[in-house]
Structures are given as structure tokens and as C-alpha cells.
Protein backbone atom coordinates (compact mmCIF):
# COMPACT_ATOMS: atom_id res chain seq x y z
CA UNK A 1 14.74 5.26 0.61
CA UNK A 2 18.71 5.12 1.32
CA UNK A 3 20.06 1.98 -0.70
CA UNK A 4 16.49 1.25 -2.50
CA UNK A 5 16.28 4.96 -3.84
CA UNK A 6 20.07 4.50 -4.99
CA UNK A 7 19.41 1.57 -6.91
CA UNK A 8 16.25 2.53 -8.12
CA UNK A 9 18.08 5.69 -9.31
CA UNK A 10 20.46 3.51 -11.72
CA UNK A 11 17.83 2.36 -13.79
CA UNK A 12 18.89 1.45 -17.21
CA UNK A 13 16.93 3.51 -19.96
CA UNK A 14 15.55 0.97 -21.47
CA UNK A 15 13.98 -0.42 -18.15
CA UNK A 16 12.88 2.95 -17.41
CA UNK A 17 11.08 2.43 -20.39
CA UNK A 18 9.36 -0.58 -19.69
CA UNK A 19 8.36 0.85 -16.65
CA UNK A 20 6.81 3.82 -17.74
CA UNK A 21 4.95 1.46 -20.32
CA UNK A 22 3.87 -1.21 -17.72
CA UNK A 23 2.19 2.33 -15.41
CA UNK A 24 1.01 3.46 -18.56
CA UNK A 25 -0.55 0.52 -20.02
CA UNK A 26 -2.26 -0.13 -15.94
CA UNK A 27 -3.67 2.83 -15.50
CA UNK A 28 -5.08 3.67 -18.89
CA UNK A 29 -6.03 0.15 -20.42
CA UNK A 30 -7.10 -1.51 -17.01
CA UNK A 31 -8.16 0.99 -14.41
CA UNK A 32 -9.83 3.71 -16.53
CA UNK A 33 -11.50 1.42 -18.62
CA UNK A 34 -12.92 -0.70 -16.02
CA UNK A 35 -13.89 1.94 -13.59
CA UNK A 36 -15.17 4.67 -16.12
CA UNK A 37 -17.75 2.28 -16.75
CA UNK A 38 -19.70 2.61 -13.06
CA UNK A 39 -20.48 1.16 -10.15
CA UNK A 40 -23.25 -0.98 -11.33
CA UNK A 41 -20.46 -2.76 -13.97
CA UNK A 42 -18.04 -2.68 -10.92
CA UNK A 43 -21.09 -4.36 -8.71
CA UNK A 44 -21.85 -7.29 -11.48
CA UNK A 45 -18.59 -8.05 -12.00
CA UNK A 46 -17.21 -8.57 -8.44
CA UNK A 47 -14.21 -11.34 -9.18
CA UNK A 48 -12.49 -8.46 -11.35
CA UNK A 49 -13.24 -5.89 -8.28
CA UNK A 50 -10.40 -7.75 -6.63
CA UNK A 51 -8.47 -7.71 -9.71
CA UNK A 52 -8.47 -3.98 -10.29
CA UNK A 53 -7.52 -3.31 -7.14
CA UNK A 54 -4.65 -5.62 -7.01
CA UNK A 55 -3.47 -3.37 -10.38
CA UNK A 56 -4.19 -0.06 -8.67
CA UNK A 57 -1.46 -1.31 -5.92
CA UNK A 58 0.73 -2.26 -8.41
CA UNK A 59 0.15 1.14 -11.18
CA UNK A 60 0.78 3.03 -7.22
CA UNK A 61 4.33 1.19 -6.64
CA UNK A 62 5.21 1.51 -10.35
CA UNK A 63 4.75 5.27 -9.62
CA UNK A 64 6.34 5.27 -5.96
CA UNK A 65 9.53 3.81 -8.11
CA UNK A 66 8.88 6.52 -10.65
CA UNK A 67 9.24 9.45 -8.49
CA UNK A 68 11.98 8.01 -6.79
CA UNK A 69 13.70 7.92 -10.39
CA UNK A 70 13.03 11.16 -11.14
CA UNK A 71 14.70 12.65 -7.37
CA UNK A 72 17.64 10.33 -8.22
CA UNK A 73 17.60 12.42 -11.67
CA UNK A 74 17.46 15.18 -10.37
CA UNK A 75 20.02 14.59 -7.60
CA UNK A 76 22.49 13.70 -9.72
CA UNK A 77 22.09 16.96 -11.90
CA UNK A 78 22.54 18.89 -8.43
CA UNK A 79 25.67 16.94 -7.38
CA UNK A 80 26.80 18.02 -10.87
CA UNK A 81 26.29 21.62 -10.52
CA UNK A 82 27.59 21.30 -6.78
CA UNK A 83 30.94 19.59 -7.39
CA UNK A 84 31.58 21.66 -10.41
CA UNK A 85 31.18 25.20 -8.04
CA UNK A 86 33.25 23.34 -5.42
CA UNK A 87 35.99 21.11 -7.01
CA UNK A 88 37.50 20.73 -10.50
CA UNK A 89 35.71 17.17 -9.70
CA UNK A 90 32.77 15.67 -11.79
CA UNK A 91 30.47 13.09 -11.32
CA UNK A 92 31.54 10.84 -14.54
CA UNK A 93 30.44 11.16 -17.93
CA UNK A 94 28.22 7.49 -18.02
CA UNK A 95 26.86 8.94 -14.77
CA UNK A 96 26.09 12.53 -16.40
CA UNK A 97 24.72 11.10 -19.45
CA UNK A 98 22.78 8.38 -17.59
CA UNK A 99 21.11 10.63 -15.95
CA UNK A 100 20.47 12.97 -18.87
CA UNK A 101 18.96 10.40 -20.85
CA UNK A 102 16.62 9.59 -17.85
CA UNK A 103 15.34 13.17 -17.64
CA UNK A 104 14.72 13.48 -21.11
CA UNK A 105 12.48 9.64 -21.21
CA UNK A 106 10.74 10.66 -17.94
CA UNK A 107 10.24 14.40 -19.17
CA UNK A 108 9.00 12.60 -22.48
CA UNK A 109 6.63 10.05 -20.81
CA UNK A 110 5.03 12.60 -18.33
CA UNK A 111 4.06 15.02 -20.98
CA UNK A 112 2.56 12.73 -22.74
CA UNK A 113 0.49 10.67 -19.97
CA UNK A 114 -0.75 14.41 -18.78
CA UNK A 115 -2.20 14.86 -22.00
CA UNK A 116 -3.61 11.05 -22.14
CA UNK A 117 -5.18 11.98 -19.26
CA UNK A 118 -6.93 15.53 -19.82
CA UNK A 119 -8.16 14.11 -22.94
CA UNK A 120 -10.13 11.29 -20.46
């Protein structure tokens, strides 16, 4: 994790976005689709085996990057609380409202893939 996790933690909004689109659009237009219709279309149609598997690695580190988004979050709404018990110091308002705007896009996103997928 360590300088990765931090980085990955500073993730614009708008690329959070994205990224939540790009695991989105994987797992629901590519892998579902493909593999919901069996083995037999999976066994005739070998070349896009390969192909579906190379986007299940890539849907998998989309939602490594994800979770590590969401600790970073959530971190950074615990450092708040903790410095504000401790000292009269405060993580800065971009920072605060960064990190805000992240919880609210991932809370967002994650309700609505859940129900995306109890409606499969």
C-alpha cells in the first residue's frame, strides 16, 4: 500500500468517476453478459475466453484501486475527527472536502451497482 494507497487516495472526483464507470461498464456489459450465457457459448467461442479473462483481471484491479479509495476516504475522515479531539489542528479544507466529495460518489456508485446486481 504505503505511497500507492496515498496516491491512489488523492484521486480527483472526476477520475473517481471514470473509474467507477470503466468497473461498471466491465463487469456488467462484458463479464455478465458473456458468461450468463453458459459454458457451451464460452466453449464455441474460445478466442474471447482469453479476452474475458483478461477483463476480469482488469474489473479485479479497478476494484483493488477502489477499495483502496474508499480506506483513504475513510482515513482521512478519522484523521479529521482525531486531530480535532487532539489539537485545534485540521486537516485542510480542499483535503476535507476532497474527501467528502469522494464518499458521497463512491457511496453513490456502490448503491447503485448493488442494486444492478440483485436485479441480475
Amino acid at each position: 500500500r504505503g505511497a500507492q494507497g496515498a496516491s491512489l487516495g488523492k484521486v480527483r472526483s472526476g477520475s473517481l468517476k471514470k473509474l467507477l464507470h470503466a468497473q461498471d461498464t466491465i463487469e456488467f456489459e462484458w463479464l455478465r453478459q458473456f458468461w450468463v450465457q453458459g459454458r457451451l457459448h464460452a466453449d464455441q467461442r474460445p478466442r474471447w475466453v482469453f479476452a474475458m479473462n483478461a477483463a476480469e483481471e482488469c474489473w479485479f484491479t479497478l476494484e483493488e484501486a477502489m477499495v483502496e479509495i474508499l480506506e483513504r476516504t475513510f482515513n482521512l475522515g478519522q484523521e479529521r475527527k482525531d486531530v480535532a479531539k487532539t489539537t485545534s489542528r485540521c486537516l485542510r479544507v480542499s483535503e476535507k472536502d476532497h474527501a467528502q466529495a469522494n464518499f458521497l460518489i463512491l457511496k453513490s456508485a456502490l448503491t447503485k451497482r448493488q442494486s444492478m446486481r440483485e436485479a441480475w
